[in-house]
Protein backbone atom coordinates (compact mmCIF):
# COMPACT_ATOMS: atom_id res chain seq x y z
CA UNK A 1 0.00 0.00 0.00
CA UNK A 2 1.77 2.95 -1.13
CA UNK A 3 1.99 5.85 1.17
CA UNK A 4 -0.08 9.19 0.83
CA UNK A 5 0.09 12.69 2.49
CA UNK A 6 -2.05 12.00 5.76
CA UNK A 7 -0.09 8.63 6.42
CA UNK A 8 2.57 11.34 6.31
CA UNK A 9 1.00 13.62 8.83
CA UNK A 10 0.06 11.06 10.83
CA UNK A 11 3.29 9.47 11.36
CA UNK A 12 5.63 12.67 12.08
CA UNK A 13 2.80 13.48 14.57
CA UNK A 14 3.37 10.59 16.49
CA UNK A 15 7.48 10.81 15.82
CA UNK A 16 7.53 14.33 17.11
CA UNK A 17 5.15 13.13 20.37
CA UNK A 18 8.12 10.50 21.16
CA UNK A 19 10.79 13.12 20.44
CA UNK A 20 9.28 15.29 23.22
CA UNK A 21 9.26 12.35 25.58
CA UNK A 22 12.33 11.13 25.47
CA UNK A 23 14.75 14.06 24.10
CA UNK A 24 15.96 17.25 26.18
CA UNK A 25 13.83 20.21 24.57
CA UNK A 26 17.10 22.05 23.64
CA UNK A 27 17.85 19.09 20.80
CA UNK A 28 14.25 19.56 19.74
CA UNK A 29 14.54 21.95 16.71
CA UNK A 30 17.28 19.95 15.27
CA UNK A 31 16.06 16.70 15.59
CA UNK A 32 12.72 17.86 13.81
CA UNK A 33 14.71 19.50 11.38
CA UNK A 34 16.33 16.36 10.31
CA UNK A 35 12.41 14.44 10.56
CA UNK A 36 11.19 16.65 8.32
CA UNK A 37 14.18 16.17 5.91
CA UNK A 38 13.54 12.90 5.95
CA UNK A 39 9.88 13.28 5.09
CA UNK A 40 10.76 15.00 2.26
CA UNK A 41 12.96 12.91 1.11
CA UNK A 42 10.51 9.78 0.76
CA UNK A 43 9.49 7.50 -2.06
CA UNK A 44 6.19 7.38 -2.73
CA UNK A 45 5.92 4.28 -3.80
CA UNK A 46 6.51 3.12 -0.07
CA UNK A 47 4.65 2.06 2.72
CA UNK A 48 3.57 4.14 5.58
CA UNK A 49 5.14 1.34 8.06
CA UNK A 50 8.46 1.74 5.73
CA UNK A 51 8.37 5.30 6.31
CA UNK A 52 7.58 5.04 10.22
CA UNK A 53 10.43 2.88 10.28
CA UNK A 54 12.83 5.71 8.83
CA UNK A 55 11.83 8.03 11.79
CA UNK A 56 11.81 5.52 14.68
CA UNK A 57 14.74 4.77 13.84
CA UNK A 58 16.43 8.25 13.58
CA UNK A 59 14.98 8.93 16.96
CA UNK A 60 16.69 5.84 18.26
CA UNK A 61 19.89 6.75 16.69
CA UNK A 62 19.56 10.21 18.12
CA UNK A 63 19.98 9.31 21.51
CA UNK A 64 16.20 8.13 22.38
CA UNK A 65 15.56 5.19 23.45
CA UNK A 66 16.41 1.83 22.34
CA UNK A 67 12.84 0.26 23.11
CA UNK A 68 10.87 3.15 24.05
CA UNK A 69 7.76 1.56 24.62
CA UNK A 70 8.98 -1.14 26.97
CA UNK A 71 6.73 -0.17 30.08
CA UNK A 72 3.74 -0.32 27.52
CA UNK A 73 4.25 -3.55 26.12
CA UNK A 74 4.50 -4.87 29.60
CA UNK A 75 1.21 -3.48 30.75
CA UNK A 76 -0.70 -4.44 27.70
CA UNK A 77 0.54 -8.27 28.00
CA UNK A 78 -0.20 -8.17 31.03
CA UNK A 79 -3.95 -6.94 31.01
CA UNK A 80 -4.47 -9.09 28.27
CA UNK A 81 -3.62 -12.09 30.15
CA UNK A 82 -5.99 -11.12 32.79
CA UNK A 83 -8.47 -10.91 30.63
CA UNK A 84 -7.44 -13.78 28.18
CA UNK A 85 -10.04 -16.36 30.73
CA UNK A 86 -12.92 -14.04 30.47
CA UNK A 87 -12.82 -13.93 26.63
CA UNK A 88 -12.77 -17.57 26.55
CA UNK A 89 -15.69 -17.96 28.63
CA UNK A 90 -17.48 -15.64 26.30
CA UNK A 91 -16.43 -17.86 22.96
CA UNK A 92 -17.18 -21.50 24.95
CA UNK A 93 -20.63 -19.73 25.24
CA UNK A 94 -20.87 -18.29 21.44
CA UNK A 95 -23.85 -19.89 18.93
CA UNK A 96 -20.45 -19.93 16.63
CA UNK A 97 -17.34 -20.19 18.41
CA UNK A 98 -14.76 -20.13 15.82
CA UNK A 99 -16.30 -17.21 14.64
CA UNK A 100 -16.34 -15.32 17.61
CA UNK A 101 -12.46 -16.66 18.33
CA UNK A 102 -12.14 -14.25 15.33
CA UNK A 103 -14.01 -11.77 16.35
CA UNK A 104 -11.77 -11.75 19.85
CA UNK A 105 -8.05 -12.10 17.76
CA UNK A 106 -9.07 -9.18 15.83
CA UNK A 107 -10.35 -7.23 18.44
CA UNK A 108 -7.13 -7.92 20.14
CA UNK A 109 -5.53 -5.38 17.55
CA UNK A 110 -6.75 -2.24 19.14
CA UNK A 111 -4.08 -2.69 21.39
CA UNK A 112 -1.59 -0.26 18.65
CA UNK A 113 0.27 2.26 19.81
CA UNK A 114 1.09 3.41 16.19
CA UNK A 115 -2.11 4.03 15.15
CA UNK A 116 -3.69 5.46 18.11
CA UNK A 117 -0.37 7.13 20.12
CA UNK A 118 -3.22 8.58 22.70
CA UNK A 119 -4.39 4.61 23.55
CA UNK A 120 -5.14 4.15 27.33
CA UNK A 121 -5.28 0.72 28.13
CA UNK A 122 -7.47 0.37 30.65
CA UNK A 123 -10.36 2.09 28.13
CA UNK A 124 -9.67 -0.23 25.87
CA UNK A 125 -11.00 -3.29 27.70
CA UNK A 126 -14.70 -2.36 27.19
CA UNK A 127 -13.84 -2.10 23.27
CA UNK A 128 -12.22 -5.67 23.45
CA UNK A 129 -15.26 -7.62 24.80
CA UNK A 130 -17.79 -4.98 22.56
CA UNK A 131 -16.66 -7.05 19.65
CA UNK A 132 -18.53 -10.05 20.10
CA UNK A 133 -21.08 -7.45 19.10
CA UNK A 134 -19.44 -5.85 15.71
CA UNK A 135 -19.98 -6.66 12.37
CA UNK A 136 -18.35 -10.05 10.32
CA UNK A 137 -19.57 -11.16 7.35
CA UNK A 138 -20.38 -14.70 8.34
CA UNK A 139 -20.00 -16.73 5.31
CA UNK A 140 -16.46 -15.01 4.97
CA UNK A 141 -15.24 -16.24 8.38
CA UNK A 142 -16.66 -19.99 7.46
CA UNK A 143 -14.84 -19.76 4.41
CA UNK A 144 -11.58 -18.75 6.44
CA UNK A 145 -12.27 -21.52 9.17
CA UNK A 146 -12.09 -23.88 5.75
CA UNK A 147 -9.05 -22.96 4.86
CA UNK A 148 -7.88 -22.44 8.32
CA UNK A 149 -8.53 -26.61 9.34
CA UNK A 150 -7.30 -27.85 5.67
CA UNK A 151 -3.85 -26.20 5.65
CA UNK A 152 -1.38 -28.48 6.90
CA UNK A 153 1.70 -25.67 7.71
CA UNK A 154 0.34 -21.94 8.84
CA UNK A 155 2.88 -18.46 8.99
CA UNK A 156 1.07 -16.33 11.53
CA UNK A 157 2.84 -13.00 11.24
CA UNK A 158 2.16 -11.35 14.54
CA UNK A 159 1.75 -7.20 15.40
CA UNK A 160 1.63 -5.88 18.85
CA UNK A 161 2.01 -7.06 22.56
CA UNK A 162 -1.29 -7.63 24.23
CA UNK A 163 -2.72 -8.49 21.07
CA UNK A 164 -0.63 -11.27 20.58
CA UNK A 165 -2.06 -13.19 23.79
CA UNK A 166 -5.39 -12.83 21.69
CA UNK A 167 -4.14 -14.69 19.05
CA UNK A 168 -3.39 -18.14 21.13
CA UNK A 169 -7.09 -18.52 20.69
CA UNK A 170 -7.23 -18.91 17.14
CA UNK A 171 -3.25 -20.50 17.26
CA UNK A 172 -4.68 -23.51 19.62
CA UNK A 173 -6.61 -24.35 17.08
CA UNK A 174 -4.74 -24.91 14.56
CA UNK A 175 -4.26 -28.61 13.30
CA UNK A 176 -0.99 -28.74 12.24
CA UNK A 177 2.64 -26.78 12.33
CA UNK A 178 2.73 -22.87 13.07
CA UNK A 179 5.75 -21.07 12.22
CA UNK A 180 5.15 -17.22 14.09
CA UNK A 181 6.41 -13.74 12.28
CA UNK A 182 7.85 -10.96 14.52
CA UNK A 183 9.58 -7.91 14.52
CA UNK A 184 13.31 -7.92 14.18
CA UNK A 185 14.20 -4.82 16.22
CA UNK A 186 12.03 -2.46 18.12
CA UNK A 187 9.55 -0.64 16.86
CA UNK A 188 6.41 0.95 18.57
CA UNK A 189 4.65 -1.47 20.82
CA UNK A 190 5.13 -4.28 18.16
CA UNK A 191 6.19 -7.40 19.61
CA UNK A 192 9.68 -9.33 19.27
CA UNK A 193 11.50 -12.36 19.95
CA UNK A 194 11.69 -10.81 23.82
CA UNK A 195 8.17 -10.90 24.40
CA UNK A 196 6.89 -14.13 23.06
CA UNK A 197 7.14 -16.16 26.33
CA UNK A 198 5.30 -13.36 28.42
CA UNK A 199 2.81 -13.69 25.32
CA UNK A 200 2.15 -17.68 26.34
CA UNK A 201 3.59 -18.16 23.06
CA UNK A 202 7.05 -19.52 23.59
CA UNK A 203 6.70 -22.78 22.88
CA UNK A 204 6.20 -22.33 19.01
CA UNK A 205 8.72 -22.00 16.41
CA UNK A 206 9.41 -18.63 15.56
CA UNK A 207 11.52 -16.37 12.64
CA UNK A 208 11.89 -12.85 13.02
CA UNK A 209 12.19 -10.12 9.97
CA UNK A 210 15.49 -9.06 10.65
CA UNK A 211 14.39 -5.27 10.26
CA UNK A 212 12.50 -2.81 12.57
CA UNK A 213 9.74 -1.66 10.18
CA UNK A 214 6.42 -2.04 11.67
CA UNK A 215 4.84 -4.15 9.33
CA UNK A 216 6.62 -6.59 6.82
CA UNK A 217 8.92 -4.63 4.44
CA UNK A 218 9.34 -7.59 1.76
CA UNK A 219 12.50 -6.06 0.56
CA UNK A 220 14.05 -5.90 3.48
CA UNK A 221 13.26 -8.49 5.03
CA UNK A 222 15.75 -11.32 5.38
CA UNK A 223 16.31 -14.52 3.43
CA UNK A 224 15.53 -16.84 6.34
CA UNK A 225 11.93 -15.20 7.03
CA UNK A 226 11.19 -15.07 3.46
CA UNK A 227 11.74 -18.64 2.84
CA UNK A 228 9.82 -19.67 6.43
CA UNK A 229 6.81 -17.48 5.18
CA UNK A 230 6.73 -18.50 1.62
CA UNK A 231 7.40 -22.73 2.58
CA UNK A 232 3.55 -22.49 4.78
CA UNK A 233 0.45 -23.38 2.91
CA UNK A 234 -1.20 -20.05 4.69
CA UNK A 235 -0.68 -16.48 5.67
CA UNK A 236 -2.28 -14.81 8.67
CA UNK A 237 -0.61 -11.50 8.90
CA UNK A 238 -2.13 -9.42 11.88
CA UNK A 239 -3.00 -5.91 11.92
CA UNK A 240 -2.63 -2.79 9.92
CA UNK A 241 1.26 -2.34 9.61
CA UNK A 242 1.62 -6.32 8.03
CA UNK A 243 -1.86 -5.57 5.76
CA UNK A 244 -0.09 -2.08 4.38
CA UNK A 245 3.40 -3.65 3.55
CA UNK A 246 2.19 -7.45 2.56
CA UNK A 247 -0.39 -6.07 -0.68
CA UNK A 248 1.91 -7.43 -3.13
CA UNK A 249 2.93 -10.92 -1.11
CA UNK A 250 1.67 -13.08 -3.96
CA UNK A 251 0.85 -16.49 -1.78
CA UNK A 252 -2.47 -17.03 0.20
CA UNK A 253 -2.73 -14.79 2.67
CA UNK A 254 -5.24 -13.72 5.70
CA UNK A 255 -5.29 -10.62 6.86
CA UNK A 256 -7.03 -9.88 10.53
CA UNK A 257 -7.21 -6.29 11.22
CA UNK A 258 -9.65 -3.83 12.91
CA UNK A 259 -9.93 -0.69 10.41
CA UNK A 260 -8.32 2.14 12.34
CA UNK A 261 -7.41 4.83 9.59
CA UNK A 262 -9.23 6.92 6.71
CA UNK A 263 -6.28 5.77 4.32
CA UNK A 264 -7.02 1.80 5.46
CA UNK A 265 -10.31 2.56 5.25
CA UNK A 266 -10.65 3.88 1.48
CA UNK A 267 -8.09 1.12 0.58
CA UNK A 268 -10.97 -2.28 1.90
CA UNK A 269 -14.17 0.09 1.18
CA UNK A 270 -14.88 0.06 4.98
CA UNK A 271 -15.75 2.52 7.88
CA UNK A 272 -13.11 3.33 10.85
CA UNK A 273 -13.21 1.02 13.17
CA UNK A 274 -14.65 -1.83 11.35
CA UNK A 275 -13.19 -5.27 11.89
CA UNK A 276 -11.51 -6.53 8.54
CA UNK A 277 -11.09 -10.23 7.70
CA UNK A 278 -9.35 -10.13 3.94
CA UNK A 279 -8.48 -13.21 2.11
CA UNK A 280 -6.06 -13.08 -0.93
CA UNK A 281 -4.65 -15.66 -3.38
CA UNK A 282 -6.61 -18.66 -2.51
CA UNK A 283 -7.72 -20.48 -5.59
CA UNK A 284 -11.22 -21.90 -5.95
């Protein structure tokens, strides 16, 4: 998904908000200086996560810090796991439990500190179990559960922490070998190699992308996560930073994402805020 002036906007907004937490105001003009250089330096035939990466990674290089949103990911895994019990009591008791299992993973990916950089975690629990009650096209999610319990090999490219103890409930399910995605630096609130185990996901086989952009940047990403993603019979990439940098991945692919900008939104033909299930490259 190639980038456009508000993706633009929106990420030096939330660039400049971590430059004023975590650089001395003094180095301020400077370092926005050099931003906005950046900015106008970029290829527009780019992804907004490619571009977020650019600035992240200045700031880091600048003297911020090297995982700024540490103390974040922390608190989000760890709400989630409070409240991982009570969302599987809601599913056991579901007319359709694999569809609400979806329902729940997806809702999971509010938890984004990219896209919302004003997210308060403790609001966002009455959003999480509010999705039982949102919009899926059901014949679309029975079609995914298909192809979900006839694939013999998944990729599940993961997005942020708290979400990611979500996405054990669809994960458990899944018949046969899981290979999990992650971020190979950090970036945002994303989640890495660190933060699997806290996720109750460190017992599975896992390849990160070898790069800090906060979705999957195909062209940078290296060999060995290329060839782990591309040897599984299915994709599910999480959230809005994988569904923006993996439009051209030419294998089938799920995407699992809750709608969260006007850019996003134009792109699927959906409202803010929607949840998005999008499958791509699965033959007949």
């Amino acid at each position: 998904m190639k980038i456009s002036a508000e993706c633009i906007n929106c990420v030096i907004g939330s660039a400049f908000e971590l430059m004023a937490k975590q650089l001395p105001e003094e180095r301020h003009p400077r370092i926005a200086g050099e931003m906005l250089k950046i900015a106008s330096s970029q290829d527009w035939h780019e992804s907004p996560p490619e571009f977020a990466r650019k600035l992240y990674t200045f700031l880091r290089d600048s003297g911020g810090e090297a995982d700024s949103f540490a103390e974040a990911k922390k608190r989000s895994t760890e709400l989630a796991t409070k409240l991982l019990p009570e969302m599987r009591s809601i599913i056991a008791a579901a007319d359709y439990e694999f569809g609400a299992v979806v329902k729940a993973v997806i809702g999971g990916n509010i938890i984004d500190c990219g896209a919302d950089r004003s997210i308060d975690l403790d609001s966002a629990i009455p959003k999480l179990k509010s999705v039982f009650e949102m919009f899926l096209d059901e014949k679309l999610i029975k079609l995914f559960e298909q192809r979900f319990y006839n694939a013999k090999t998944l990729f599940y490219m993961l997005d942020n922490c708290g979400e990611a103890v979500f996405d054990r409930l669809l994960l458990e399910r899944f018949p046969g070998k899981v290979i999990l995605g992650v971020r190979g630096d950090f970036i945002l609130n994303d989640i890495t190699r660190h933060e699997l185990a806290d996720s109750g996901l460190g017992g599975y086989e896992f390849v990160d992308t070898g790069d800090a952009t906060p979705g999957v940047a195909l062209k940078r990403a290296k060999k060995e996560f290329l060839e782990a993603m591309q040897s599984c019979d299915m994709v599910i990439a999480k959230g809005q930073g994988n569904f923006e940098t993996l439009d051209l991945y030419c294998r089938p692919i799920v995407h699992l994402l809750r709608v969260k900008c006007p850019a996003v939104a134009r792109t699927l033909n959906m409202s803010r805020h929607s949840l998005a299930l999008v499958m791509r490259n699965f033959t007949a």
